[in-house]
Each structure stands twice: as structure tokens, then as C-alpha cells.
C-alpha atoms as a PDB file:
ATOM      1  CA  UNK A   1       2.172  -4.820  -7.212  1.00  0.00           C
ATOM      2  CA  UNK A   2       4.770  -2.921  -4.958  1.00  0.00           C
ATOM      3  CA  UNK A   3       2.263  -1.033  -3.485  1.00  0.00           C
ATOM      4  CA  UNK A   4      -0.869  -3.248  -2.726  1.00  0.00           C
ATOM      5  CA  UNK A   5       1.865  -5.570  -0.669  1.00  0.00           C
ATOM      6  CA  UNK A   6       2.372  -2.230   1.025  1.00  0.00           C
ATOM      7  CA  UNK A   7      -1.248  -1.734   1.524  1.00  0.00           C
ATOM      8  CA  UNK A   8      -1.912  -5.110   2.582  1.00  0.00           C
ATOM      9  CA  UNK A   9       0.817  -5.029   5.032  1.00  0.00           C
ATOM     10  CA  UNK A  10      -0.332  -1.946   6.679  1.00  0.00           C
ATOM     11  CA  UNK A  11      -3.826  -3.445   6.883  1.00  0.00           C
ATOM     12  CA  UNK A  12      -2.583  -6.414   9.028  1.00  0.00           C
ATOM     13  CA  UNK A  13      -0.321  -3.787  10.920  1.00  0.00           C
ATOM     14  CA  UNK A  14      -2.885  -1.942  11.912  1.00  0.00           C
ATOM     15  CA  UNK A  15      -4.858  -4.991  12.819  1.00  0.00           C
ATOM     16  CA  UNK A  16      -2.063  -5.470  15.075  1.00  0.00           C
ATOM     17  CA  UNK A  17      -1.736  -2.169  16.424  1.00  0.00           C
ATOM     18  CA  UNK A  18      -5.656  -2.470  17.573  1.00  0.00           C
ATOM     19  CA  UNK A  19      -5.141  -5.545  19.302  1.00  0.00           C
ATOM     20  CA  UNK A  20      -2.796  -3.925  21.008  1.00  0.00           C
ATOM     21  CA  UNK A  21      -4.586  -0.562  21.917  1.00  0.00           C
ATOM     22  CA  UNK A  22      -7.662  -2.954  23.384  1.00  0.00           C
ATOM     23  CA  UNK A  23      -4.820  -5.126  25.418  1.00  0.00           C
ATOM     24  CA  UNK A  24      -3.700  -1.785  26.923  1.00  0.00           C
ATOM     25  CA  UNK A  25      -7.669  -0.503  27.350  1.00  0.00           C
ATOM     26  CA  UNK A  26      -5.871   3.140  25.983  1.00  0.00           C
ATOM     27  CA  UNK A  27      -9.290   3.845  25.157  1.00  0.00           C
ATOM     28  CA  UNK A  28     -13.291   2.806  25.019  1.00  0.00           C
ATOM     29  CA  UNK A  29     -12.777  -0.371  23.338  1.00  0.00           C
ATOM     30  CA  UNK A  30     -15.502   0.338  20.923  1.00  0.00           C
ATOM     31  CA  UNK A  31     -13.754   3.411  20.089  1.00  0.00           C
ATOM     32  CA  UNK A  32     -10.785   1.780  19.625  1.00  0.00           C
ATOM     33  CA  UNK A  33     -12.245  -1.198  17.428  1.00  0.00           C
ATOM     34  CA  UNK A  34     -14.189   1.500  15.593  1.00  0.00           C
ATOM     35  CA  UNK A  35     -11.166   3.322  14.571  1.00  0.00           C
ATOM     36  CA  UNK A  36      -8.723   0.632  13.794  1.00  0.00           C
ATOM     37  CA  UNK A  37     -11.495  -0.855  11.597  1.00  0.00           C
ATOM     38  CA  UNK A  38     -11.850   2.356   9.584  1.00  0.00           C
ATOM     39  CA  UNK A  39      -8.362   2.563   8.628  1.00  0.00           C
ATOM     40  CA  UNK A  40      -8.149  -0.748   8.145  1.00  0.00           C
ATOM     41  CA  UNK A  41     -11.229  -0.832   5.569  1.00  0.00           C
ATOM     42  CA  UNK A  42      -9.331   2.636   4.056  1.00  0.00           C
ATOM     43  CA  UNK A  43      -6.281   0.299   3.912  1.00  0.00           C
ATOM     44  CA  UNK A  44      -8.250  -2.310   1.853  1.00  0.00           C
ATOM     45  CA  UNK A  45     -10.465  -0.006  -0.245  1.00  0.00           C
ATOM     46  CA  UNK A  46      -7.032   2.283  -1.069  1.00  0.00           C
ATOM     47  CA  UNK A  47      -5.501  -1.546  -2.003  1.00  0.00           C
ATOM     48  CA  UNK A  48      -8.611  -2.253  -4.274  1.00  0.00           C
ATOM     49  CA  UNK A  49      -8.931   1.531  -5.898  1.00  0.00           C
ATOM     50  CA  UNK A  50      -4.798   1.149  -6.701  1.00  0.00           C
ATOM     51  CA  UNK A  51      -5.985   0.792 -10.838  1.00  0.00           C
ATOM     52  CA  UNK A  52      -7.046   4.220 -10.469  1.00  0.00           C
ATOM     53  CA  UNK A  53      -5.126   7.543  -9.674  1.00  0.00           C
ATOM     54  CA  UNK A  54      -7.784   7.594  -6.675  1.00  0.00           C
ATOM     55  CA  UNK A  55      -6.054   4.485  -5.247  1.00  0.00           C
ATOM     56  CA  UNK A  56      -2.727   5.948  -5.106  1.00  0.00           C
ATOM     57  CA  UNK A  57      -4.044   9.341  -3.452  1.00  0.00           C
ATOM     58  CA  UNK A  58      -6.017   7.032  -0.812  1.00  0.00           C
ATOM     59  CA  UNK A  59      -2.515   5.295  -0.239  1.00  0.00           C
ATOM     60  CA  UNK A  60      -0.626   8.311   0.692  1.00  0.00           C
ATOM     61  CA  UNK A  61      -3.653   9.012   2.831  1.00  0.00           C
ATOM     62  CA  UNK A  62      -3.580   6.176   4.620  1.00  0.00           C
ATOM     63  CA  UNK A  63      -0.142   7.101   5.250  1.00  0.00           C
ATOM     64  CA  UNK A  64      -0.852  10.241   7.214  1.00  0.00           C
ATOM     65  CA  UNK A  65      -3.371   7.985   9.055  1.00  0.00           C
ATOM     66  CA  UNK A  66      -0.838   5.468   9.793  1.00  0.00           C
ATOM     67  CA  UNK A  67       1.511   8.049  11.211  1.00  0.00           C
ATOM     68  CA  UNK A  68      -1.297   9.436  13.202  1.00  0.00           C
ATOM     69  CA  UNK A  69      -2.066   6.549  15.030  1.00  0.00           C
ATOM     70  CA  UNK A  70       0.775   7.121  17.189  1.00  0.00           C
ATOM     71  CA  UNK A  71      -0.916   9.527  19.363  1.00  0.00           C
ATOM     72  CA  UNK A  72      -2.444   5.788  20.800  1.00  0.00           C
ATOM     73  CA  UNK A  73      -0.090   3.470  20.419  1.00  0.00           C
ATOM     74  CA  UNK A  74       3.088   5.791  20.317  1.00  0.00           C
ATOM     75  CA  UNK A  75       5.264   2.821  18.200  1.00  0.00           C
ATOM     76  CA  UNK A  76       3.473   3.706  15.822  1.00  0.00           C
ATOM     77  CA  UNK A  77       4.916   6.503  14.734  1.00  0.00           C
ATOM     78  CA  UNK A  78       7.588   4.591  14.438  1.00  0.00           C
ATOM     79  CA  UNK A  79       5.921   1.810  12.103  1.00  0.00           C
ATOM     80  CA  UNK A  80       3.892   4.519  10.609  1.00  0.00           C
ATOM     81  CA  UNK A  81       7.353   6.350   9.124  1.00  0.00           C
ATOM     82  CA  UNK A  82       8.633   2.950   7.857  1.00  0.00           C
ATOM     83  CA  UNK A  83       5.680   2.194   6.048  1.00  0.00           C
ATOM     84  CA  UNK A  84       5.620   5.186   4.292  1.00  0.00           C
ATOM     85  CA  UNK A  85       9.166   5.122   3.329  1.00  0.00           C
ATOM     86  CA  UNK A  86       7.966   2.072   1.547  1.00  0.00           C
ATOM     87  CA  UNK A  87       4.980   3.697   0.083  1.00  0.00           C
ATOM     88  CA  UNK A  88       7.351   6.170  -1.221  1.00  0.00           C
ATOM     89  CA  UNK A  89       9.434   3.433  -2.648  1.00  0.00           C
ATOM     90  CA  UNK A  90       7.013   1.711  -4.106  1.00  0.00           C
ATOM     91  CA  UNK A  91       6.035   4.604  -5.931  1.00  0.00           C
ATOM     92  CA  UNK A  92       9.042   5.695  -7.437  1.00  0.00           C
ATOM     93  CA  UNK A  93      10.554   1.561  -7.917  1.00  0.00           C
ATOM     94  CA  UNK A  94       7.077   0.422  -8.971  1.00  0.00           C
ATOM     95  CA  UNK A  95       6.901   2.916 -11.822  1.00  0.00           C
ATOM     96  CA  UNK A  96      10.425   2.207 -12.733  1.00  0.00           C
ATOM     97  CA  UNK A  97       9.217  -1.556 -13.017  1.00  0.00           C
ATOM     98  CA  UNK A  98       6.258  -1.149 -14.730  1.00  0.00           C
ATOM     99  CA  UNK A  99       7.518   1.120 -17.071  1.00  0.00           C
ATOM    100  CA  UNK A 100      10.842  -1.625 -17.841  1.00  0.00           C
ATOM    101  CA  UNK A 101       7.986  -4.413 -18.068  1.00  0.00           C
ATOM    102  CA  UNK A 102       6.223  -2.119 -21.414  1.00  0.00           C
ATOM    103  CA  UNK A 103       9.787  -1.799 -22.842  1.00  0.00           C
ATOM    104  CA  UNK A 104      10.089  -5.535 -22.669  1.00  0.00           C
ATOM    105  CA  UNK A 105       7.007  -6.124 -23.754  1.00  0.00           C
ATOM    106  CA  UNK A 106       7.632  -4.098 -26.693  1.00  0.00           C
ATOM    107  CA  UNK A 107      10.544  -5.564 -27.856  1.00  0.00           C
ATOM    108  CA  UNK A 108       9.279  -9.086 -27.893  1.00  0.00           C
ATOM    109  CA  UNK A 109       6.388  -8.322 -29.678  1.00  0.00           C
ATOM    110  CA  UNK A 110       8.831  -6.456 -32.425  1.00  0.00           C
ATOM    111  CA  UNK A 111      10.903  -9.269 -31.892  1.00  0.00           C
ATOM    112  CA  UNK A 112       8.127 -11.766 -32.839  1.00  0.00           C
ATOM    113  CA  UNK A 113       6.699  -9.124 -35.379  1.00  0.00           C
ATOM    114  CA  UNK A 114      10.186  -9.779 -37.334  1.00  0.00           C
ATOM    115  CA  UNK A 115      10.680 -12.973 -36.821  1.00  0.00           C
ATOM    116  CA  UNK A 116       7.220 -14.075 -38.504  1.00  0.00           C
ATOM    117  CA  UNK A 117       7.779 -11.359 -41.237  1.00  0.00           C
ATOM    118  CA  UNK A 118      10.878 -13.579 -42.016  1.00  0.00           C
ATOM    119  CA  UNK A 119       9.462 -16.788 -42.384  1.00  0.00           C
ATOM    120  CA  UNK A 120       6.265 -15.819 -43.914  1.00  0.00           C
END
């Protein structure tokens, strides 16, 4: 969950970031379009894959691409370092939660396992 919110962020970042290359006309505007769109469909496509180990290796992917922008918009090296500290978080929290949630999980369903062994 950790990580789509990531992805999903960066998508509307980098939504952001193009409006703001085409305000400053840094380059041909369908250039600049062109290119924000493609990592922003990477964004999305990396956000819908994230079920698969694919998803995850598009994430850290769109990382690098994230970074890269700055050569344009040089801030966003800047954001592009942030969000990849939270990628990294998200990794290494997410699997922390998601492995707690299976414990718990678990241990209701031998809680209920016991409880209806006692009154049956």
C-alpha cells in the first residue's frame, strides 16, 4: 500500500514538474509533454504491476527517472532524492507491515480455530 501512495504521488509530481517545464518553454513543448507523459504512464503502469516482482523493479526505475529529470527542471533532483528515500522506505516498512499483518492473521485464525474446538 506504502508504495503505490509513493507511486501515485510521483505520478502527480511529475505532472507538476511538466507543467512547469512548458511554463518555463525549457524545451519543444511537445518534447516536453512527450516525456513527462512517459514517465508518468511508467509511474502508473509500475503502480498497477506492484502485485508482481516486475512492479517493484519498475518502481525503483522510475526512481532513476525521477532523479533524472533534474537535468530540466533542476528541483528535481531535489524531489527526485526525496521520493526515493520513500521508495526505499516503503520497501523495507511495507514488508515489515505486511509481514506483521500474516502474523496477525495467523493468530486469529488459531485463535478462532481453538475457540470453536472448545465449544464444539
Amino acid at each position: 500500500m506504502f508504495a503505490s501512495t509513493v507511486l501515485v504521488s510521483e505520478l502527480l509530481v511529475v505532472g507538476f514538474a511538466t507543467l512547469v517545464a512548458h511554463g518555463l518553454r525549457l524545451a519543444d513543448l511537445g518534447l516536453v509533454w512527450a516525456a513527462g507523459g512517459a514517465v508518468m504512464a511508467v509511474c502508473a503502469v509500475a503502480a498497477a504491476l506492484l502485485r508482481t516482482r516486475a512492479g517493484y523493479l519498475l518502481g525503483w526505475a522510475v526512481q532513476a527517472l525521477l532523479i533524472a529529470t533534474g537535468v530540466a527542471v533542476p528541483m528535481m533532483f531535489a524531489v527526485g532524492i526525496i521520493f526515493a528515500i520513500l521508495w526505499a522506505a516503503s520497501m523495507t516498512i511495507g514488508a515489515r507491515i505486511d509481514r506483521e499483518r500474516q502474523e496477525r492473521y495467523a493468530a486469529e485464525v488459531a485463535h478462532y480455530r481453538s475457540g470453536a474446538a472448545a465449544a464444539g
